[in-house]
PDB file of N, CA and C in Angstrom:
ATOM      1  N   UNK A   1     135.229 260.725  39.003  1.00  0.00           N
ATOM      2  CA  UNK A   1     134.789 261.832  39.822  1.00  0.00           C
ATOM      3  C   UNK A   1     135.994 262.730  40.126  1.00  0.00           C
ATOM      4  N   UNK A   2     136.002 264.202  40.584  1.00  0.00           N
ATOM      5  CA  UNK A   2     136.841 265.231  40.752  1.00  0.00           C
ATOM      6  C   UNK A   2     137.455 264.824  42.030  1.00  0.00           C
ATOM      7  N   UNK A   3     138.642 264.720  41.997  1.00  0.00           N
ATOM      8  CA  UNK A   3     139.513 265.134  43.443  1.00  0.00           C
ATOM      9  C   UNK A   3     139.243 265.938  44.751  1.00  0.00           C
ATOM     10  N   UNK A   4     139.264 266.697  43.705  1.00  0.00           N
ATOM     11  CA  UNK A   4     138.595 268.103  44.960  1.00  0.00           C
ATOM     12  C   UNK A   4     137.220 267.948  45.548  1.00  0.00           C
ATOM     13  N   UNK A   5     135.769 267.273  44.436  1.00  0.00           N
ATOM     14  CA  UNK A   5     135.104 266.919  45.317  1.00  0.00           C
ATOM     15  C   UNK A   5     135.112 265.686  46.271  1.00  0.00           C
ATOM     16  N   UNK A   6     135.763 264.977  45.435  1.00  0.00           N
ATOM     17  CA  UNK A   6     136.053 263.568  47.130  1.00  0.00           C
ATOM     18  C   UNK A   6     136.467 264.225  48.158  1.00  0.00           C
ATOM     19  N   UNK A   7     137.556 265.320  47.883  1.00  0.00           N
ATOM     20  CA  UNK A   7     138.605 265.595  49.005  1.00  0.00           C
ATOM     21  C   UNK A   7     137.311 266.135  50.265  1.00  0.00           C
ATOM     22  N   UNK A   8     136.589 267.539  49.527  1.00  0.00           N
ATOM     23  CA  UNK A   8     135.656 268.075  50.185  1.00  0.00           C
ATOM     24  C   UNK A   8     134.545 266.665  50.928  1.00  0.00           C
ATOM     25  N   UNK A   9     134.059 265.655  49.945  1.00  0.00           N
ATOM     26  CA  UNK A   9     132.833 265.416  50.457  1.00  0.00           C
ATOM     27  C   UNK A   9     133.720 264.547  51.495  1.00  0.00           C
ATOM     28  N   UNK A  10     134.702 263.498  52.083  1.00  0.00           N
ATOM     29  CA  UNK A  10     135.557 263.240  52.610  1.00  0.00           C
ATOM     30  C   UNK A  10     135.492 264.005  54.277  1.00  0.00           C
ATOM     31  N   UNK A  11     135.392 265.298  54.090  1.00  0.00           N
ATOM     32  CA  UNK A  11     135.526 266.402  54.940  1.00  0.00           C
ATOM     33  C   UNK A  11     134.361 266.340  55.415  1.00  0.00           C
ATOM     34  N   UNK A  12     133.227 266.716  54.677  1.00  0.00           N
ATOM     35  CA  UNK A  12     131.674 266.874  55.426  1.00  0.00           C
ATOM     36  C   UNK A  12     131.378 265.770  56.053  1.00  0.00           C
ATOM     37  N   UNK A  13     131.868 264.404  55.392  1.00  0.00           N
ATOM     38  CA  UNK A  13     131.275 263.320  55.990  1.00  0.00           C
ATOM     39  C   UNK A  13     131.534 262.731  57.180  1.00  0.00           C
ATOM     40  N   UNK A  14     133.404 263.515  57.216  1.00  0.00           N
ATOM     41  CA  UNK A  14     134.012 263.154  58.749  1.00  0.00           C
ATOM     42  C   UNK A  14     133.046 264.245  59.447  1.00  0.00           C
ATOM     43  N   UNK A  15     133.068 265.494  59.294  1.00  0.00           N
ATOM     44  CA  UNK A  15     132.411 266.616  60.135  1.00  0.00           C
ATOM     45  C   UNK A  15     131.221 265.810  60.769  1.00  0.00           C
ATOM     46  N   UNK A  16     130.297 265.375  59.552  1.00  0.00           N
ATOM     47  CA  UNK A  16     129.146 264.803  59.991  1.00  0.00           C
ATOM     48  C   UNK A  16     129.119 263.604  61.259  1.00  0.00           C
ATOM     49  N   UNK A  17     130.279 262.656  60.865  1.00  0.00           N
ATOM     50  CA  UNK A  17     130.037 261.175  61.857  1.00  0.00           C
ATOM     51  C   UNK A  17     130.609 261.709  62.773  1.00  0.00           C
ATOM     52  N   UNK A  18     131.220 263.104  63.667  1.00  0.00           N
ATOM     53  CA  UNK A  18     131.660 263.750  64.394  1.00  0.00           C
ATOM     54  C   UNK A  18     130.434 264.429  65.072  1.00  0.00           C
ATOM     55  N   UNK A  19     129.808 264.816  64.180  1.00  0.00           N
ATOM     56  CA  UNK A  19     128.814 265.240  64.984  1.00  0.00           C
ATOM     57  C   UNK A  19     127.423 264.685  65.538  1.00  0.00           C
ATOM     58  N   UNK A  20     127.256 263.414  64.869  1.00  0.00           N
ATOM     59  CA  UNK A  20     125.989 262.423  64.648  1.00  0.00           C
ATOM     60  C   UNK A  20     126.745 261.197  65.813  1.00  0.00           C
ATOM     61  N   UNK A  21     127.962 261.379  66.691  1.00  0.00           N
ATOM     62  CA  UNK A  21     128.421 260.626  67.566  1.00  0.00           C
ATOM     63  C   UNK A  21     127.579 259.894  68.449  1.00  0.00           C
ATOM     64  N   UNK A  22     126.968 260.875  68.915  1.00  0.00           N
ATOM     65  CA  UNK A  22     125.528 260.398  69.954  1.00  0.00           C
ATOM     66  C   UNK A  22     125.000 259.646  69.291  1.00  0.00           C
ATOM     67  N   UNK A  23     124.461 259.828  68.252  1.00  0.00           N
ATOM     68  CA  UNK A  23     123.424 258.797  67.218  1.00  0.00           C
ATOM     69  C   UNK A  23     124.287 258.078  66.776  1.00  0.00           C
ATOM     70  N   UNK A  24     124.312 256.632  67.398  1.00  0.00           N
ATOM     71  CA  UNK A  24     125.280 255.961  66.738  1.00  0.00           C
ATOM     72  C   UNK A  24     125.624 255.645  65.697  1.00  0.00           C
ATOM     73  N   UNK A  25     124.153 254.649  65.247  1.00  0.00           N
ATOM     74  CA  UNK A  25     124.086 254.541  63.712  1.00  0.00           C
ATOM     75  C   UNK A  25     124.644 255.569  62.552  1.00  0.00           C
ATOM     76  N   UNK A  26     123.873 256.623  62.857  1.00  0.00           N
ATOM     77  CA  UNK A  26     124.501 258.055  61.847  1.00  0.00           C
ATOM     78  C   UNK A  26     125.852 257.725  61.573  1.00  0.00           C
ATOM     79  N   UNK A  27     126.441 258.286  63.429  1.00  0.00           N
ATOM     80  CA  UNK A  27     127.592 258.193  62.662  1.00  0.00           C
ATOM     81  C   UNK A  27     128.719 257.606  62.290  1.00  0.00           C
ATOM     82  N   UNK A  28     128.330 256.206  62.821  1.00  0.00           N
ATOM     83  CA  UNK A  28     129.203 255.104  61.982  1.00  0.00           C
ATOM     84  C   UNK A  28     128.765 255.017  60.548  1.00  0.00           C
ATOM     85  N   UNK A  29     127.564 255.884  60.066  1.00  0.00           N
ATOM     86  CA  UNK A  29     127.237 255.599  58.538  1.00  0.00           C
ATOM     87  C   UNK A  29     128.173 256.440  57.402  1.00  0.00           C
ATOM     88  N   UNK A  30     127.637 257.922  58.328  1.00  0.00           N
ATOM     89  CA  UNK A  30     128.518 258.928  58.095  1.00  0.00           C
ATOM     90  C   UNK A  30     130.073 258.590  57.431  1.00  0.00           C
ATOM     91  N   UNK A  31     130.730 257.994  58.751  1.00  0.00           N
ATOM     92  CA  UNK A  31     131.995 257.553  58.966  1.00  0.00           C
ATOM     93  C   UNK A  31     132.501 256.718  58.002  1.00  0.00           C
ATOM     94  N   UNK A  32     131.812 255.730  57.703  1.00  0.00           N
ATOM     95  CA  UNK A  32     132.375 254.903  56.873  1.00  0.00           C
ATOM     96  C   UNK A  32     131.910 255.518  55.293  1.00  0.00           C
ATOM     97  N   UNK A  33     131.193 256.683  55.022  1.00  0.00           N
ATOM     98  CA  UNK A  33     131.163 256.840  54.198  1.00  0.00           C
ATOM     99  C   UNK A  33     132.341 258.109  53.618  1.00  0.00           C
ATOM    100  N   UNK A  34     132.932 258.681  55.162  1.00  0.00           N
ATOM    101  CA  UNK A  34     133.915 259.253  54.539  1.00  0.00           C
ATOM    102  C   UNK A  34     135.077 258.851  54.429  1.00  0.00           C
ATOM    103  N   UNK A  35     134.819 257.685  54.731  1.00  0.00           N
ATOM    104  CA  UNK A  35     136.075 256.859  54.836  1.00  0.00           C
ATOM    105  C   UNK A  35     136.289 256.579  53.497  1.00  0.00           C
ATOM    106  N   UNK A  36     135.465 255.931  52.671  1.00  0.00           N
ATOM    107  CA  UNK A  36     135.497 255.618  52.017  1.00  0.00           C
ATOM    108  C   UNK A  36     135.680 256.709  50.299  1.00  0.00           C
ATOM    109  N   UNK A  37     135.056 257.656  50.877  1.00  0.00           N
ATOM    110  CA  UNK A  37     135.447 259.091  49.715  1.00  0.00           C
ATOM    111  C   UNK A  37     137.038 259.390  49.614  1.00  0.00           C
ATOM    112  N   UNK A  38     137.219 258.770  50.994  1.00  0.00           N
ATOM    113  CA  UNK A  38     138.923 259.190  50.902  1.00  0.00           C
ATOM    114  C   UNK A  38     139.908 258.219  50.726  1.00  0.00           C
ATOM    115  N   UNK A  39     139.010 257.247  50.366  1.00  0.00           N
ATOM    116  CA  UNK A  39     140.045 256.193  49.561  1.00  0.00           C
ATOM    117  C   UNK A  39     139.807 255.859  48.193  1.00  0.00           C
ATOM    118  N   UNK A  40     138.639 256.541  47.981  1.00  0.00           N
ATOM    119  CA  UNK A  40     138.248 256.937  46.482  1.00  0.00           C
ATOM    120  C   UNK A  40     139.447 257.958  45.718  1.00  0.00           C
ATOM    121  N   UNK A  41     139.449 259.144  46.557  1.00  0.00           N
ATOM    122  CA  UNK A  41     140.610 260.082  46.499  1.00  0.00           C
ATOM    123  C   UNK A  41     142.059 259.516  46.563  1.00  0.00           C
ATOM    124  N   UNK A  42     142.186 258.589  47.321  1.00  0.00           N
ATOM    125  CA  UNK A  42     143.564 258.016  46.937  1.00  0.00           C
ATOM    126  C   UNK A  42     144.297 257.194  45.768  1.00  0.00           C
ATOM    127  N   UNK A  43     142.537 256.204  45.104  1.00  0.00           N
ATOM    128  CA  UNK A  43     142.853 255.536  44.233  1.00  0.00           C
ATOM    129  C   UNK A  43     143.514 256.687  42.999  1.00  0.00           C
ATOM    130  N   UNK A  44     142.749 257.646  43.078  1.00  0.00           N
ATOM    131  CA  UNK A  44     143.026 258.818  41.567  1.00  0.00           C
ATOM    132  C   UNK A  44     144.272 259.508  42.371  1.00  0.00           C
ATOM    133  N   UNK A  45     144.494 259.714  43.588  1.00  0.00           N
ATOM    134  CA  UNK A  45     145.987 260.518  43.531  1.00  0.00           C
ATOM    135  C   UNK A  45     146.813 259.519  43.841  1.00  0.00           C
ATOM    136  N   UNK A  46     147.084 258.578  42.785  1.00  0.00           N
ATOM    137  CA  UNK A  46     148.077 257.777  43.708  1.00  0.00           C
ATOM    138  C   UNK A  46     148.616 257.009  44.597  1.00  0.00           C
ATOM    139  N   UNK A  47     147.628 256.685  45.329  1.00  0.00           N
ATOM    140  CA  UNK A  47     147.276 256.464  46.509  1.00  0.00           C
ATOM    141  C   UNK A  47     147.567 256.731  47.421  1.00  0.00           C
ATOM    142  N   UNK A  48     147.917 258.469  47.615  1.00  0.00           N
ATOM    143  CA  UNK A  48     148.170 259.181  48.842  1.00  0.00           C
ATOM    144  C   UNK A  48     147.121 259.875  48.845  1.00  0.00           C
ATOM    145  N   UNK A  49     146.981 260.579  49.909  1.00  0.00           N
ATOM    146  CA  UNK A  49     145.822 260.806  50.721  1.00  0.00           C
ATOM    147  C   UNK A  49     146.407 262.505  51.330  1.00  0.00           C
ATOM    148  N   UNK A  50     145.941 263.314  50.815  1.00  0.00           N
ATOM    149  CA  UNK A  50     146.323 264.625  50.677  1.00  0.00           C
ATOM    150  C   UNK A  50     145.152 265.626  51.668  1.00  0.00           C
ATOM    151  N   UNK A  51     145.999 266.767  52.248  1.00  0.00           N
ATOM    152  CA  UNK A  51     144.458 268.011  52.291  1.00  0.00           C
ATOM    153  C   UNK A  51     143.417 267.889  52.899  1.00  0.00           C
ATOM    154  N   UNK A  52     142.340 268.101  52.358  1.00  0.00           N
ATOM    155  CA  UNK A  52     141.137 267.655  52.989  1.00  0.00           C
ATOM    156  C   UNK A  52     140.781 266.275  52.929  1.00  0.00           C
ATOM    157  N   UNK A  53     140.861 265.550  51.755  1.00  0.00           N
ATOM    158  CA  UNK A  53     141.053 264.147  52.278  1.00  0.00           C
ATOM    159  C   UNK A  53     141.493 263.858  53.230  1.00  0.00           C
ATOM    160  N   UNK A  54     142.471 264.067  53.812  1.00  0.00           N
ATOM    161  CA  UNK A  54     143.325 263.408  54.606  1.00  0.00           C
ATOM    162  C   UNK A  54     142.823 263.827  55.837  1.00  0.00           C
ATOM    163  N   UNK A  55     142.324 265.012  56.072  1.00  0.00           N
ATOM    164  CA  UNK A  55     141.566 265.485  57.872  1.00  0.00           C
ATOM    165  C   UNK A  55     140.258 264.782  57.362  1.00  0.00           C
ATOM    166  N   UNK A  56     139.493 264.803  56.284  1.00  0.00           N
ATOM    167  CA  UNK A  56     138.093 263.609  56.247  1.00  0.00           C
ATOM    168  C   UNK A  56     138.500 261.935  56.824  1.00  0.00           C
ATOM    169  N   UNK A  57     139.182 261.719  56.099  1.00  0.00           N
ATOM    170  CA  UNK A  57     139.651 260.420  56.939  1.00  0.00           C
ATOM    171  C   UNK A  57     139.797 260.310  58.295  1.00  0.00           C
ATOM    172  N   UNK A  58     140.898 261.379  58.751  1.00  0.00           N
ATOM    173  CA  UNK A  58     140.586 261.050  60.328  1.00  0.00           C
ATOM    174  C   UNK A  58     139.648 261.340  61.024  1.00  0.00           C
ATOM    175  N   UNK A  59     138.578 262.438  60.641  1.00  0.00           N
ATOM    176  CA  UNK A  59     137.832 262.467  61.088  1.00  0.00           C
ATOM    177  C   UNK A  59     136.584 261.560  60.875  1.00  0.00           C
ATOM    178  N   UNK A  60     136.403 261.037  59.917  1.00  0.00           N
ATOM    179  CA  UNK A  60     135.635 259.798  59.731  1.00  0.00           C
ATOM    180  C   UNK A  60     136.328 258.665  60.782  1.00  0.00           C
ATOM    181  N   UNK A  61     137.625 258.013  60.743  1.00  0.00           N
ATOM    182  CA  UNK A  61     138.288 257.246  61.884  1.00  0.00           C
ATOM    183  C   UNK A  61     137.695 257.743  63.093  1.00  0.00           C
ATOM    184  N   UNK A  62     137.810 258.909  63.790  1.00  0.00           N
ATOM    185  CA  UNK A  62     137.546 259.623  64.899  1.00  0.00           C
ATOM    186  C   UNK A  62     135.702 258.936  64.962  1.00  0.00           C
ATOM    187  N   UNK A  63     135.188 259.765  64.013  1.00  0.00           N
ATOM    188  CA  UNK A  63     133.614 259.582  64.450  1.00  0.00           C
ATOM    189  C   UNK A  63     133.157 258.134  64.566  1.00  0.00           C
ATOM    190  N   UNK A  64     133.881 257.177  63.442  1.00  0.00           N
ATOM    191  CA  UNK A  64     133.425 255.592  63.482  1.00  0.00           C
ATOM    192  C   UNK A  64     133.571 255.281  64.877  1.00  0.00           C
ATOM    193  N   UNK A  65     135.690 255.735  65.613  1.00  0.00           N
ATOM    194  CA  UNK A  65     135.797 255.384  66.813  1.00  0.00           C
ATOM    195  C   UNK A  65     134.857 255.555  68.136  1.00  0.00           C
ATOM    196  N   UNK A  66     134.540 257.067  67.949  1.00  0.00           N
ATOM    197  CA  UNK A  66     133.206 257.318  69.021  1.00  0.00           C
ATOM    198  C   UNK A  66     132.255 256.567  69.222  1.00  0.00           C
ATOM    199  N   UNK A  67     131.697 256.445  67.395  1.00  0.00           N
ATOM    200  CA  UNK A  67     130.132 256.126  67.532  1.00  0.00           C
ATOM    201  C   UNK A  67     130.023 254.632  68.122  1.00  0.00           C
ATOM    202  N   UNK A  68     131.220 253.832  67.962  1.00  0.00           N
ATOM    203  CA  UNK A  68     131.045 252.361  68.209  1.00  0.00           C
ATOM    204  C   UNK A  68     131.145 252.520  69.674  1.00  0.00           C
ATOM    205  N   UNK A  69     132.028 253.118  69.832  1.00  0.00           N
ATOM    206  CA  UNK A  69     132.306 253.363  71.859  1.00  0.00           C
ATOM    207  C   UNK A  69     130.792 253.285  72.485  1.00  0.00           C
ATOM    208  N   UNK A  70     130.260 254.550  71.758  1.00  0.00           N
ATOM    209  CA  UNK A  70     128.906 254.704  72.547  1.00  0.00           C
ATOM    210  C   UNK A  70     127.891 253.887  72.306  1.00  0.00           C
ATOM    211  N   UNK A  71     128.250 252.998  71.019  1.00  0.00           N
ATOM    212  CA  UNK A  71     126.826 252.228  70.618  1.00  0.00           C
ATOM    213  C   UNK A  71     127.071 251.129  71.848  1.00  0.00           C
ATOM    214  N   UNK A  72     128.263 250.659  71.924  1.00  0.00           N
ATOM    215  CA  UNK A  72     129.012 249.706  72.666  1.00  0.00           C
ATOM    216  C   UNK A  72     128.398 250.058  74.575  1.00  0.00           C
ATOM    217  N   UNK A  73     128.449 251.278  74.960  1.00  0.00           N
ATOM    218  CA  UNK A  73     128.566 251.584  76.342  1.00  0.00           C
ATOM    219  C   UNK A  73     126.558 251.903  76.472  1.00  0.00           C
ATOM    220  N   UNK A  74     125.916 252.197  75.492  1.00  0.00           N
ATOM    221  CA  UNK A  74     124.200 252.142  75.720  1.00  0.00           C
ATOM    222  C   UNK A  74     123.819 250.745  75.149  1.00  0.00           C
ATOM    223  N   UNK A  75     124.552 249.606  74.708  1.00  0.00           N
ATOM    224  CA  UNK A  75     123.872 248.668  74.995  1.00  0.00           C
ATOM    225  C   UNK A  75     124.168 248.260  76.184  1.00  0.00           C
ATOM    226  N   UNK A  76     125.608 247.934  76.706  1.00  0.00           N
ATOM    227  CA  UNK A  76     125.718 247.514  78.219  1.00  0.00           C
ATOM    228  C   UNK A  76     125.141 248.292  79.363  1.00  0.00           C
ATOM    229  N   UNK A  77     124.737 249.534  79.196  1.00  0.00           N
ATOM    230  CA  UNK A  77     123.562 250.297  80.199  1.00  0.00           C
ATOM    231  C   UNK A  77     122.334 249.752  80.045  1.00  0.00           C
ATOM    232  N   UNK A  78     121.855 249.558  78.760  1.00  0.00           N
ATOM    233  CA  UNK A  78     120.495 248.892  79.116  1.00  0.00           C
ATOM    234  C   UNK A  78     120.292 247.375  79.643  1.00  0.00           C
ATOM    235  N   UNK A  79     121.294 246.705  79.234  1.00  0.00           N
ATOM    236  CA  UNK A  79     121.566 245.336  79.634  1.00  0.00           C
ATOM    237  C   UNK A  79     121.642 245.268  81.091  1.00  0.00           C
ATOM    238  N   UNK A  80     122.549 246.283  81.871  1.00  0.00           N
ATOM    239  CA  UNK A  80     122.162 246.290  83.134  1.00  0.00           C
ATOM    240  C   UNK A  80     121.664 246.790  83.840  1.00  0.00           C
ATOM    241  N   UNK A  81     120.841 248.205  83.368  1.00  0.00           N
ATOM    242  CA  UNK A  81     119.475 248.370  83.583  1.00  0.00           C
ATOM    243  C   UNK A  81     118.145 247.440  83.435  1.00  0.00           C
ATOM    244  N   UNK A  82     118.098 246.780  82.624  1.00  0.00           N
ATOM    245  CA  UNK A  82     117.035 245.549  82.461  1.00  0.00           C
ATOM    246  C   UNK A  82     117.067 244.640  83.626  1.00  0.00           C
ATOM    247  N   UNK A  83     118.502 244.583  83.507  1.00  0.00           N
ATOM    248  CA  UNK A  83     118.957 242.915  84.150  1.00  0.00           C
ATOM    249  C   UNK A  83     119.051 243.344  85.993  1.00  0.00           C
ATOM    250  N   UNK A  84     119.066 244.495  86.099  1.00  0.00           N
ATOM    251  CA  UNK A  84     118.882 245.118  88.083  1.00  0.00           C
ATOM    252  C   UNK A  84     117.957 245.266  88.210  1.00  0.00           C
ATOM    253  N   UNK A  85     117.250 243.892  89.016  1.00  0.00           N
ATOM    254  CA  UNK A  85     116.168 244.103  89.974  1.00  0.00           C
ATOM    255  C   UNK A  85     115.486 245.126  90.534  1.00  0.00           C
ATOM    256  N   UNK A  86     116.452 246.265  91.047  1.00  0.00           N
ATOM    257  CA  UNK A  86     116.555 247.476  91.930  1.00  0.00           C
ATOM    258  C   UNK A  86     115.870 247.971  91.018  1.00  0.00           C
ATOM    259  N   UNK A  87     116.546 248.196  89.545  1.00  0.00           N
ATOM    260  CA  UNK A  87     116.010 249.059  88.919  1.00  0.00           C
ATOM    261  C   UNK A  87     114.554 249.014  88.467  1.00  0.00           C
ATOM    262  N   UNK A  88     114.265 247.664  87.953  1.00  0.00           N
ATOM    263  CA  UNK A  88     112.865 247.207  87.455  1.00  0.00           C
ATOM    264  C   UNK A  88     111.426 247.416  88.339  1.00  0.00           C
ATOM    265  N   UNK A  89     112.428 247.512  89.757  1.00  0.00           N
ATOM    266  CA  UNK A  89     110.937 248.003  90.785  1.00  0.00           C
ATOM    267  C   UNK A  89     111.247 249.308  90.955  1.00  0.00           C
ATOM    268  N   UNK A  90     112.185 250.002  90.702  1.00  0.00           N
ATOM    269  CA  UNK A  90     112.220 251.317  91.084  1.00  0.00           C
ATOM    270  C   UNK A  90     111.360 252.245  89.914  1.00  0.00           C
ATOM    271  N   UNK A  91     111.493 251.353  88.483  1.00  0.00           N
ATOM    272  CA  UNK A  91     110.627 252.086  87.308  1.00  0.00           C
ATOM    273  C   UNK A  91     109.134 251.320  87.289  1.00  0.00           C
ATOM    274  N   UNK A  92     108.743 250.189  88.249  1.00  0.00           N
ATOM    275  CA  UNK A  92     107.534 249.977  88.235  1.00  0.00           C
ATOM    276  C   UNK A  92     106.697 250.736  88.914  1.00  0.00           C
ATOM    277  N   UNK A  93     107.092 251.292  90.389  1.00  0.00           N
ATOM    278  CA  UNK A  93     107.284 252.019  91.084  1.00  0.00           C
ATOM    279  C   UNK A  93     106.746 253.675  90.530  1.00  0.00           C
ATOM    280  N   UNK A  94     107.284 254.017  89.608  1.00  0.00           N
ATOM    281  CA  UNK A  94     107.424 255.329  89.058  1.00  0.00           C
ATOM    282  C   UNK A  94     106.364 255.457  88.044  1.00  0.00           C
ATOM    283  N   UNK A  95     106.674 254.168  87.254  1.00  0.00           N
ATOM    284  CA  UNK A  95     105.448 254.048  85.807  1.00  0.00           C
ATOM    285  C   UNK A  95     104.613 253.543  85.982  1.00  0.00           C
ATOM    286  N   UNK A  96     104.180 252.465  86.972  1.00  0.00           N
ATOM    287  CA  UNK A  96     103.417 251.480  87.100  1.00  0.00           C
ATOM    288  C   UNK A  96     103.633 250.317  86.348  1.00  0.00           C
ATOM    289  N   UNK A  97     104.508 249.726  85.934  1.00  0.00           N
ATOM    290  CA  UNK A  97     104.452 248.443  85.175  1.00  0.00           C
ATOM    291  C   UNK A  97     104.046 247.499  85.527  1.00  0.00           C
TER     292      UNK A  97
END
């Protein structure tokens, strides 16, 4: 495959798991997939990591880092949303459960 397109797709894919942060899944998918374009790009240059490769990578690093943060911080919200009493009558309360 072309350099230049790893380098580019590298780029969209960090853009993407950057922006799909909220959605976790996305963009740890995203992420690791530009992670991985840009080590595709390294095997053919050498194994340096140039240009747009090289801002796809971190920005794939960046978005993986987010997306796990947040996948990480909405399971422990629902865990202790479930698990507070307070809360379970305050939404039975509201919804009727």
């Amino acid at each position: 495959m072309d350099k230049e397109k790893l380098s580019t797709q590298s780029l969209v894919f960090g853009i993407l798991s950057l922006l799909f942060t909220e959605c976790s899944i996305l963009g740890i998918i995203f992420g690791a997939v530009g992670k991985s374009k840009a080590k595709k790009f390294a095997q053919l240059n050498d194994g340096v990591v140039t240009g747009k490769a090289k801002v796809g990578k971190i920005l794939s690093t960046l978005g993986l880092v987010f997306s796990i943060i947040c996948l990480v911080v909405t399971v422990i919200l629902v865990v202790v949303m479930v698990t507070n009493p307070a809360f379970r009558q305050q939404m039975s309360q509201v919804y009727g459960f």
